[in-house]
Protein backbone atom coordinates (compact mmCIF):
# COMPACT_ATOMS: atom_id res chain seq x y z
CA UNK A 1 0.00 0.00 0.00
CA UNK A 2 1.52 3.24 -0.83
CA UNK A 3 2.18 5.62 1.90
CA UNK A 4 -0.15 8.86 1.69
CA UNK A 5 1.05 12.42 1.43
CA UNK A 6 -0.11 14.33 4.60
CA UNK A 7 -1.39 17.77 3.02
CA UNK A 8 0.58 20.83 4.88
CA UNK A 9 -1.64 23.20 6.73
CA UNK A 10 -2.58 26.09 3.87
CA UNK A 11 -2.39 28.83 7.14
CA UNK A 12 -0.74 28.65 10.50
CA UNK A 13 -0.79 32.00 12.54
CA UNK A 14 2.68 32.26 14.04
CA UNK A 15 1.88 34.35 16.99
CA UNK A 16 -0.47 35.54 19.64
CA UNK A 17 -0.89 38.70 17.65
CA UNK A 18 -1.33 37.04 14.14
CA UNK A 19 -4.02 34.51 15.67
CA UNK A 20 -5.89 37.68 17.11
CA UNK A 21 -5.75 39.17 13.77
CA UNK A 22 -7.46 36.05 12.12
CA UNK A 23 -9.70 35.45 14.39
CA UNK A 24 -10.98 39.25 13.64
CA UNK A 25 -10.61 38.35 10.05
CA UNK A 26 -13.13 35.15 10.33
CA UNK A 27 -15.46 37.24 12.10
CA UNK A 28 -15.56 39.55 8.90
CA UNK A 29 -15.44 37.22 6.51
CA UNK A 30 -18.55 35.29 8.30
CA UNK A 31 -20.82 38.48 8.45
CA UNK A 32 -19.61 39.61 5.50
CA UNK A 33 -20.96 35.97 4.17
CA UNK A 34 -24.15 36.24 5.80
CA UNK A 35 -24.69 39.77 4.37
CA UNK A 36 -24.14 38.55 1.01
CA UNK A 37 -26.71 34.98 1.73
CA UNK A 38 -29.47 37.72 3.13
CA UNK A 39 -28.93 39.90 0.39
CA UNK A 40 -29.46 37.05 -2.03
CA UNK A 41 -32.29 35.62 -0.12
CA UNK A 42 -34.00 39.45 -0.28
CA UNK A 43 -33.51 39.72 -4.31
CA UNK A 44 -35.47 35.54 -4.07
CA UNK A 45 -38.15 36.84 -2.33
CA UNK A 46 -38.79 40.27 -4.19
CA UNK A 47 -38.01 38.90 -7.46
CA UNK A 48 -40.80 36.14 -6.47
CA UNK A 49 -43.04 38.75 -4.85
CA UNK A 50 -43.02 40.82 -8.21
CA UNK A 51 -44.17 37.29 -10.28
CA UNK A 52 -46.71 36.02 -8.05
CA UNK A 53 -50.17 36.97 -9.73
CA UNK A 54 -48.34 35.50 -12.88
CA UNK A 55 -46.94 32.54 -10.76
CA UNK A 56 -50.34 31.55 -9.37
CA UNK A 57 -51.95 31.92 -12.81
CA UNK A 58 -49.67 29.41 -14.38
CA UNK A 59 -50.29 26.88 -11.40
CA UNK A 60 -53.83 27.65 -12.00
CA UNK A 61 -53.80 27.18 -15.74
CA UNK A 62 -51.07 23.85 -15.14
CA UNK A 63 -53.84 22.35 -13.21
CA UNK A 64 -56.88 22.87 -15.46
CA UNK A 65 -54.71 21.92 -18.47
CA UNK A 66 -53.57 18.51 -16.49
CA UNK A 67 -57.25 18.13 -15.67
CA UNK A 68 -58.88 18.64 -19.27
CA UNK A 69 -56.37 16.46 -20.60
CA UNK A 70 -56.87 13.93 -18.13
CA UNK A 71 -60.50 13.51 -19.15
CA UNK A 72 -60.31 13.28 -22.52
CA UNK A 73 -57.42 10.48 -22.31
CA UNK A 74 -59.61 8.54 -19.43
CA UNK A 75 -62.19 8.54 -21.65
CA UNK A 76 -60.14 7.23 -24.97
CA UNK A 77 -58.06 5.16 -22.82
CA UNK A 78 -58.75 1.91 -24.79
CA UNK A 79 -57.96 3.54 -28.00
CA UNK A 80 -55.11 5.32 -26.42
CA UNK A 81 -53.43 2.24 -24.65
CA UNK A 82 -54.33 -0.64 -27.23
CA UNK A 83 -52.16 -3.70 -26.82
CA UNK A 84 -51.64 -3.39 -22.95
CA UNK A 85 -49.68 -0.60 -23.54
CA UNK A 86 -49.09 2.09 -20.48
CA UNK A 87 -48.38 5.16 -22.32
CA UNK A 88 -49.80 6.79 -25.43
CA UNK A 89 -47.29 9.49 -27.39
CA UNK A 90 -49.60 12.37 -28.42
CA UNK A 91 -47.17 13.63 -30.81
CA UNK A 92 -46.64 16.80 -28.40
CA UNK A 93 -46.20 14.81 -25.27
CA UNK A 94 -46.91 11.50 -24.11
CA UNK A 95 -49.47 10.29 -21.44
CA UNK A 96 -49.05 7.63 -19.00
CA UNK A 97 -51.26 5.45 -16.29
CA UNK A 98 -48.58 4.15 -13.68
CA UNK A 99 -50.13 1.66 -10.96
CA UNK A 100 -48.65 2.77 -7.59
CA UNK A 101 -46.86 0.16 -5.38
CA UNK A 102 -49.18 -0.89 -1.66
CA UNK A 103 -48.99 0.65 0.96
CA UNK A 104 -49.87 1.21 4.33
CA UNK A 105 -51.27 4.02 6.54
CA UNK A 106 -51.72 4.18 9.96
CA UNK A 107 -53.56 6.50 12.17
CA UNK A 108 -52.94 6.43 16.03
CA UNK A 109 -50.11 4.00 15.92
CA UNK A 110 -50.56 3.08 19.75
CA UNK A 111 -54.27 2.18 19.43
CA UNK A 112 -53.53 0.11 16.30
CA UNK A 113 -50.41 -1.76 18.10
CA UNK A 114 -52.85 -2.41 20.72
CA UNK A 115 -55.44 -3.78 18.70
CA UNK A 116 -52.79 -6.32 17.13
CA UNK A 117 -51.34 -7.42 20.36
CA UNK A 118 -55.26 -8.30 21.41
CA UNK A 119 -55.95 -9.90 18.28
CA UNK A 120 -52.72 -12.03 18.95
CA UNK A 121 -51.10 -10.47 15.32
CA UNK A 122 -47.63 -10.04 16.67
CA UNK A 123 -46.48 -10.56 13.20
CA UNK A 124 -46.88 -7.77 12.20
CA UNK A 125 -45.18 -5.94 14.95
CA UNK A 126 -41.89 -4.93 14.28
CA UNK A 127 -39.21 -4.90 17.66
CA UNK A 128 -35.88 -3.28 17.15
CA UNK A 129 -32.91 -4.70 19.62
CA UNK A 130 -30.53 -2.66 19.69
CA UNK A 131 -27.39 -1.70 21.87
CA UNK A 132 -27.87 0.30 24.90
CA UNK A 133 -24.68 2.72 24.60
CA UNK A 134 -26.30 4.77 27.80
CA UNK A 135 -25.84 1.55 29.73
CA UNK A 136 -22.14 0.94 28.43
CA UNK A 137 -21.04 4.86 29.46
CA UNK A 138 -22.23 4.25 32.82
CA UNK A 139 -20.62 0.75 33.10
CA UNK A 140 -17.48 0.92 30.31
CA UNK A 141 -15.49 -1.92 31.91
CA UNK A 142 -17.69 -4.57 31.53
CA UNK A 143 -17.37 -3.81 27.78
CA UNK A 144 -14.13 -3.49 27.20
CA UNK A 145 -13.47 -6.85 25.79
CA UNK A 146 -15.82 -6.93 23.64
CA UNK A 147 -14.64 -6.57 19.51
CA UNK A 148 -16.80 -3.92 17.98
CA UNK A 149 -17.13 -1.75 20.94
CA UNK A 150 -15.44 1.18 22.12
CA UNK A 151 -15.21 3.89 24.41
CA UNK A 152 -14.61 7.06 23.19
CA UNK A 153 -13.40 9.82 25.83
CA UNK A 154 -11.48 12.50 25.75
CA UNK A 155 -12.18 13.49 22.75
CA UNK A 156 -11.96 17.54 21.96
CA UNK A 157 -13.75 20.17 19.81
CA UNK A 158 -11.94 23.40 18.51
CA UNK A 159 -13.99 26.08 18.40
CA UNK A 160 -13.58 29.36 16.86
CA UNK A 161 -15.87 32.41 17.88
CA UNK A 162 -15.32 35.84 16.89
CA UNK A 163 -16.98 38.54 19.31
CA UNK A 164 -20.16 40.46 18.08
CA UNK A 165 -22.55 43.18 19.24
CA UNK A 166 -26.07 42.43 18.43
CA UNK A 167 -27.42 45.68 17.83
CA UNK A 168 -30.88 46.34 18.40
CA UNK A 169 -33.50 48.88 17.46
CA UNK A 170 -35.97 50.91 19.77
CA UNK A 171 -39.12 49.53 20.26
């Protein structure tokens, strides 16, 4: 197996002052980031805010398009699916019946696990073993053996926070 390059570190502050510097500098660059995200977000909302009555009247003219068409094709479906055939090319487009998969849905999952258990359908109840890893932090000795388990600790999170002023407005 060939032996990987480690990747030197792009930036290392060499001092006390130098890390104070960057640390200043990340602060800048991360409000300066989410100035630029909120300014984005603002020219989304007003450039969707000026389209909206022409939005909704596509949706709305989408919809009764889908429906009319919809109709007609239910209505010539033999013609339009001859053969066993699931999809009919219109020239312009193509139309398609799909048959969805089963599935379930339940409603008030403790009242229907209930009724199984009485009815003595345990089949159909699923129960998930799994690990107790609350139990092995509180007791990581009698663990310790064991191949596929192991106690992290120790372990340590760098975190960088620039200081900031909230500022806020009179009310």
């Amino acid at each position: 197996m060939a032996k990987q390059k480690t990747k030197a570190a792009a930036f290392v502050c060499q001092s006390k002052e130098q890390a104070m510097d960057s640390i200043r500098a990340l602060g800048d660059a991360q409000r300066e980031l989410t100035r630029i995200e909120t300014e984005i977000n603002d020219l989304i909302a007003e450039a969707t805010a000026s389209r909206k009555e022409q939005i909704n009247a596509l949706k709305v003219q989408v919809e009764t398009l889908t429906a009319g068409i919809h109709t007609w094709c239910e209505a010539h479906r033999a013609e339009l699916c001859a053969d066993g055939r699931k999809t009919a090319n219109l020239i312009t487009g193509e139309v398609s019946w799909r048959q969805r998969p089963p599935s379930v849905s339940i409603r008030a999952v403790d009242k229907v696990m209930d009724t199984l258990r009485a009815l003595g359908l345990d089949r159909f109840i699923r129960s998930k073993d799994e690990p107790n890893k609350e139990a092995m932090l509180s007791d990581p000795t009698a663990v310790s053996g064991i191949a596929g388990i192991s106690i992290v600790t120790g372990v340590e999170d760098f975190i960088v926070q620039p200081f900031e002023v909230e500022v806020v407005t009179g009310v």
